[in-house]
N, C-alpha and C. Protein backbone atom coordinates (compact mmCIF):
# COMPACT_ATOMS: atom_id res chain seq x y z
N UNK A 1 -21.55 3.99 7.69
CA UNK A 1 -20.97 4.96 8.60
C UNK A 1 -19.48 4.67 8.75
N UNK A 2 -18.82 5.48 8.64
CA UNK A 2 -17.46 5.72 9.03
C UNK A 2 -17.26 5.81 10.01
N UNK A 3 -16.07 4.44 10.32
CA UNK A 3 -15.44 4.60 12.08
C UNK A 3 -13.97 4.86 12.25
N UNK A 4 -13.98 5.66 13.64
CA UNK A 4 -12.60 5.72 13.66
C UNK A 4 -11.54 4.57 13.19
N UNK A 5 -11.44 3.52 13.61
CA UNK A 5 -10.43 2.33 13.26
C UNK A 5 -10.41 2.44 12.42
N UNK A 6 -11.21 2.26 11.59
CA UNK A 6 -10.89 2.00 9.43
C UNK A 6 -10.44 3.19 9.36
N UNK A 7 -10.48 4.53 9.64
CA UNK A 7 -9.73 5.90 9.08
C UNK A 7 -8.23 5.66 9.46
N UNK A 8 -8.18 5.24 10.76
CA UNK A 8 -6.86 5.08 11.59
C UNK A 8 -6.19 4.16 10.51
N UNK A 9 -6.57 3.32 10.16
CA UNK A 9 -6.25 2.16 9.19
C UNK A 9 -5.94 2.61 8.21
N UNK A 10 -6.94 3.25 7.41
CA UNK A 10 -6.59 3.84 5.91
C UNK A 10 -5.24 4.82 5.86
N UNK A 11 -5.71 5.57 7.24
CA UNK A 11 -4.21 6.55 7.05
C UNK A 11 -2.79 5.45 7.06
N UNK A 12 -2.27 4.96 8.15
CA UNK A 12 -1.48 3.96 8.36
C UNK A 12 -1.27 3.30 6.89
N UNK A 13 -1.88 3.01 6.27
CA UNK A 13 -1.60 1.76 4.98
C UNK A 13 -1.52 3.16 3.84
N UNK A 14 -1.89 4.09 3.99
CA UNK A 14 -1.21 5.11 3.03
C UNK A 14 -0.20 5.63 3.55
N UNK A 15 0.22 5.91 4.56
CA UNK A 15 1.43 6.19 4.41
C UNK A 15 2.59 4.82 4.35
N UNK A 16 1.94 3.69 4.97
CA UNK A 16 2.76 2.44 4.90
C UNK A 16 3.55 2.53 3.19
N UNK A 17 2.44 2.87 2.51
CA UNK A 17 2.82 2.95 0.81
C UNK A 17 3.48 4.11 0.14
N UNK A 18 3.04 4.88 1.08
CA UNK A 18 4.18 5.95 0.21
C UNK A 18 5.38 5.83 0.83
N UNK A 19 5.68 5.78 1.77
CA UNK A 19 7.10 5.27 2.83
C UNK A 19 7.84 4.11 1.50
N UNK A 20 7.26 2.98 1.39
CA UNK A 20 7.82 1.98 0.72
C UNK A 20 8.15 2.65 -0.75
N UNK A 21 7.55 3.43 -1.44
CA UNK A 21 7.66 4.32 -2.44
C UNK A 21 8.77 4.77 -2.64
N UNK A 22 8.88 6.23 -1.28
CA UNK A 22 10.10 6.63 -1.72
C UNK A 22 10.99 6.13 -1.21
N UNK A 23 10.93 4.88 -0.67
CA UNK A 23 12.29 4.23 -0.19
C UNK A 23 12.79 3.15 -1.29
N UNK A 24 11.87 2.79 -2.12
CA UNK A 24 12.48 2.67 -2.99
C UNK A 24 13.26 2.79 -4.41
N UNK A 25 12.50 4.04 -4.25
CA UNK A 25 12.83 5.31 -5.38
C UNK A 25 14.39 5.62 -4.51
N UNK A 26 14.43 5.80 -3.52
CA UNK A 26 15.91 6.43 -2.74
C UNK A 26 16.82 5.24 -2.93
N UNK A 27 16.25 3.86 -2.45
CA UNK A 27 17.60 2.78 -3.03
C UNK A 27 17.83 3.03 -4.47
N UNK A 28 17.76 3.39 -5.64
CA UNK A 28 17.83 3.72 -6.83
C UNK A 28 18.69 4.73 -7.28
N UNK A 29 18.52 5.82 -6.69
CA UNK A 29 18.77 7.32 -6.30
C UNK A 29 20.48 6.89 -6.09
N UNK A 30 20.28 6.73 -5.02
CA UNK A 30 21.88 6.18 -3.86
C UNK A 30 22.69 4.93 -4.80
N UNK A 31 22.15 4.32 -5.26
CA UNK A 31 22.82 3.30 -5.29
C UNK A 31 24.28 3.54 -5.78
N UNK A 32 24.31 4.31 -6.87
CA UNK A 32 25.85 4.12 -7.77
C UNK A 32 26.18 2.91 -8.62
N UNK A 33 25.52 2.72 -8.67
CA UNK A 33 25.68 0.84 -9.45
C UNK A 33 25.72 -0.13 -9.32
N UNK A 34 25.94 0.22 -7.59
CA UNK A 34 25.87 -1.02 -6.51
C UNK A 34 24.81 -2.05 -7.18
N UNK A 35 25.38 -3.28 -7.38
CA UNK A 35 23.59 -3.94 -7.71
C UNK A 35 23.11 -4.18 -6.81
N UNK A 36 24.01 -4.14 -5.35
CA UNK A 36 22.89 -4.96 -4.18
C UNK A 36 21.73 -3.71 -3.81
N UNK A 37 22.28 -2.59 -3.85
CA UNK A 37 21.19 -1.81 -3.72
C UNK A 37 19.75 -1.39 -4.70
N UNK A 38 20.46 -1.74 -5.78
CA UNK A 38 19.92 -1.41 -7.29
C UNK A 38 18.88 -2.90 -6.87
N UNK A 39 19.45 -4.22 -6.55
CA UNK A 39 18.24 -5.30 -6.09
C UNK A 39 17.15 -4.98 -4.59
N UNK A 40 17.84 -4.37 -3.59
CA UNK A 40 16.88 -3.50 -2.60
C UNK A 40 15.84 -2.99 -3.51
N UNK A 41 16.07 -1.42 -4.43
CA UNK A 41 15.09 -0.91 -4.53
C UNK A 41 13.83 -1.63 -5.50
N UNK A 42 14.60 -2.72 -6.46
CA UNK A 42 13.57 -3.84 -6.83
C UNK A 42 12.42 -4.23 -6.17
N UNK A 43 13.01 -5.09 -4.85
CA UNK A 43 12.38 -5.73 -4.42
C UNK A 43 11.46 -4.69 -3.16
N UNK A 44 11.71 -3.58 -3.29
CA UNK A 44 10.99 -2.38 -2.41
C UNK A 44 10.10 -2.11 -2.94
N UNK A 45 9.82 -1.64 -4.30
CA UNK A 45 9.09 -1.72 -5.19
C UNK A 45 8.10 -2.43 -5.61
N UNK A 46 8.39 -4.22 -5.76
CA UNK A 46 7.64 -5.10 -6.01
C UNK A 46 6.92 -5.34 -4.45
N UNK A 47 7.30 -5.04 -3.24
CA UNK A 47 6.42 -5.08 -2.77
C UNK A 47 5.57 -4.36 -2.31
N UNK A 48 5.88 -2.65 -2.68
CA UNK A 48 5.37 -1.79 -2.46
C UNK A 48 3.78 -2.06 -3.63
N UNK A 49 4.35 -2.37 -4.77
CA UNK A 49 3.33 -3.59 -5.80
C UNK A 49 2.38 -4.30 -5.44
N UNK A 50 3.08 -5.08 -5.00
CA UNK A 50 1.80 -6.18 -4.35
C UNK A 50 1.38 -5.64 -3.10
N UNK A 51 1.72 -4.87 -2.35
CA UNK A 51 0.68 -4.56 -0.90
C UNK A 51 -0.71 -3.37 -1.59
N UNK A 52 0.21 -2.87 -2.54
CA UNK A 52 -0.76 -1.74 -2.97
C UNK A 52 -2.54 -2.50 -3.78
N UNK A 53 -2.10 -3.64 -4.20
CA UNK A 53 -3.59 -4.86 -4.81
C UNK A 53 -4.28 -4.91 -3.62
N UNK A 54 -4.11 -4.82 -2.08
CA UNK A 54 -4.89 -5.29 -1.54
C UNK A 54 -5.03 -4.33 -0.53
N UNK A 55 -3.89 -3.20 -0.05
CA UNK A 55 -4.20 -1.85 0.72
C UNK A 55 -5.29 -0.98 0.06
N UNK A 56 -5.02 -0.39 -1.37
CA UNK A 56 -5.62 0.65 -2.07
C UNK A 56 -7.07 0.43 -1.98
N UNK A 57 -7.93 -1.05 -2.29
CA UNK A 57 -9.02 -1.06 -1.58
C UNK A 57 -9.93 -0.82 -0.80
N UNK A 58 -8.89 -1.39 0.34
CA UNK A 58 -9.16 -1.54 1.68
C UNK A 58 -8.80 0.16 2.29
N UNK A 59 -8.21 0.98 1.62
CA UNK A 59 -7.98 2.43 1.75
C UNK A 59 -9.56 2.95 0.92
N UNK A 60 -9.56 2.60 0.16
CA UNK A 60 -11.14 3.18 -0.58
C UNK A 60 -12.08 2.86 0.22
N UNK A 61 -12.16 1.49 0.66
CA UNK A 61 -13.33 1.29 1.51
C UNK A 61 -13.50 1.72 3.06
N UNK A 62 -12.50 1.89 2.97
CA UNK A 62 -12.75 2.97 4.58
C UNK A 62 -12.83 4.16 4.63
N UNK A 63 -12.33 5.08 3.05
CA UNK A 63 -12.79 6.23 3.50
C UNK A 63 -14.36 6.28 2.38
N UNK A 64 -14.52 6.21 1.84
CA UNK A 64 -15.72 5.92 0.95
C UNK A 64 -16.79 5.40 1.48
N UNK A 65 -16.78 4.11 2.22
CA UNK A 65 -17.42 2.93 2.10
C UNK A 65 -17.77 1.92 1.14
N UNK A 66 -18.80 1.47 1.95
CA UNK A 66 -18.88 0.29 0.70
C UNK A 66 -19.99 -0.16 0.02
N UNK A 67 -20.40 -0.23 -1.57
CA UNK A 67 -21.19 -0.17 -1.95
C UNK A 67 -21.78 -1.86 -1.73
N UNK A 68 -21.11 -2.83 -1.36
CA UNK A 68 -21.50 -4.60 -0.95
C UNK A 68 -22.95 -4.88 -0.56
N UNK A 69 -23.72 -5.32 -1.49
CA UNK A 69 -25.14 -5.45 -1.08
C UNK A 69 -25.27 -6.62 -0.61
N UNK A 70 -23.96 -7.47 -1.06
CA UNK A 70 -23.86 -9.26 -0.71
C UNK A 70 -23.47 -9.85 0.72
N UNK A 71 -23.37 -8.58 1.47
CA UNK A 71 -22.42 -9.12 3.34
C UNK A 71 -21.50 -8.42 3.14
N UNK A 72 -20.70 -9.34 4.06
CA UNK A 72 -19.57 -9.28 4.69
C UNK A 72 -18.67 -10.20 3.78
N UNK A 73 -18.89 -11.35 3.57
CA UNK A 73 -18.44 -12.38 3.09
C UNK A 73 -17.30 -12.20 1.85
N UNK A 74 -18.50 -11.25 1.19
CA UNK A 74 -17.85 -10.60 -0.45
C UNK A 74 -17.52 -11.54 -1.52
N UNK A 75 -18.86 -12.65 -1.06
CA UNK A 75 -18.34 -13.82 -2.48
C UNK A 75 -19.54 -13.95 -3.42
N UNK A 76 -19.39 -14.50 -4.60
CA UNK A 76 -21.43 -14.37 -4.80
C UNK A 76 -21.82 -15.44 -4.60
């Protein structure tokens, strides 16, 4: 069953990711050659990267659910 909090959640961490997206698509955009900005939208990116390994999930499993026959735990 689907609960409010995990929807509240899923929305929040999708937009958390598209926010980081086009903000770092826009440091890119803007920059002019600047490298310090041209290193902003890098590192906007790479972490828009790595949050997305462990949001996009945790976004599937709240609006989906979860197929886990093993717990909570999630180890085997």
């Amino acid at each position: 069953m689907k609960k409010m909090p995990d929807l509240m959640e899923a929305i929040f961490d999708a937009c958390y990711l598209i926010f980081d997206l086009i903000a770092g698509i826009l440091f890119f955009v803007y920059s002019k050659g600047n490298p310090l900005f041209i290193l902003y939208g890098v590192l906007t990116l790479t972490l828009c990267g790595g949050d997305a390994f462990h949001l996009v999930p945790r976004i599937k499993r709240a609006v989906y659910g979860t197929n886990d026959k093993r717990g909570s735990g999630g180890t085997l």
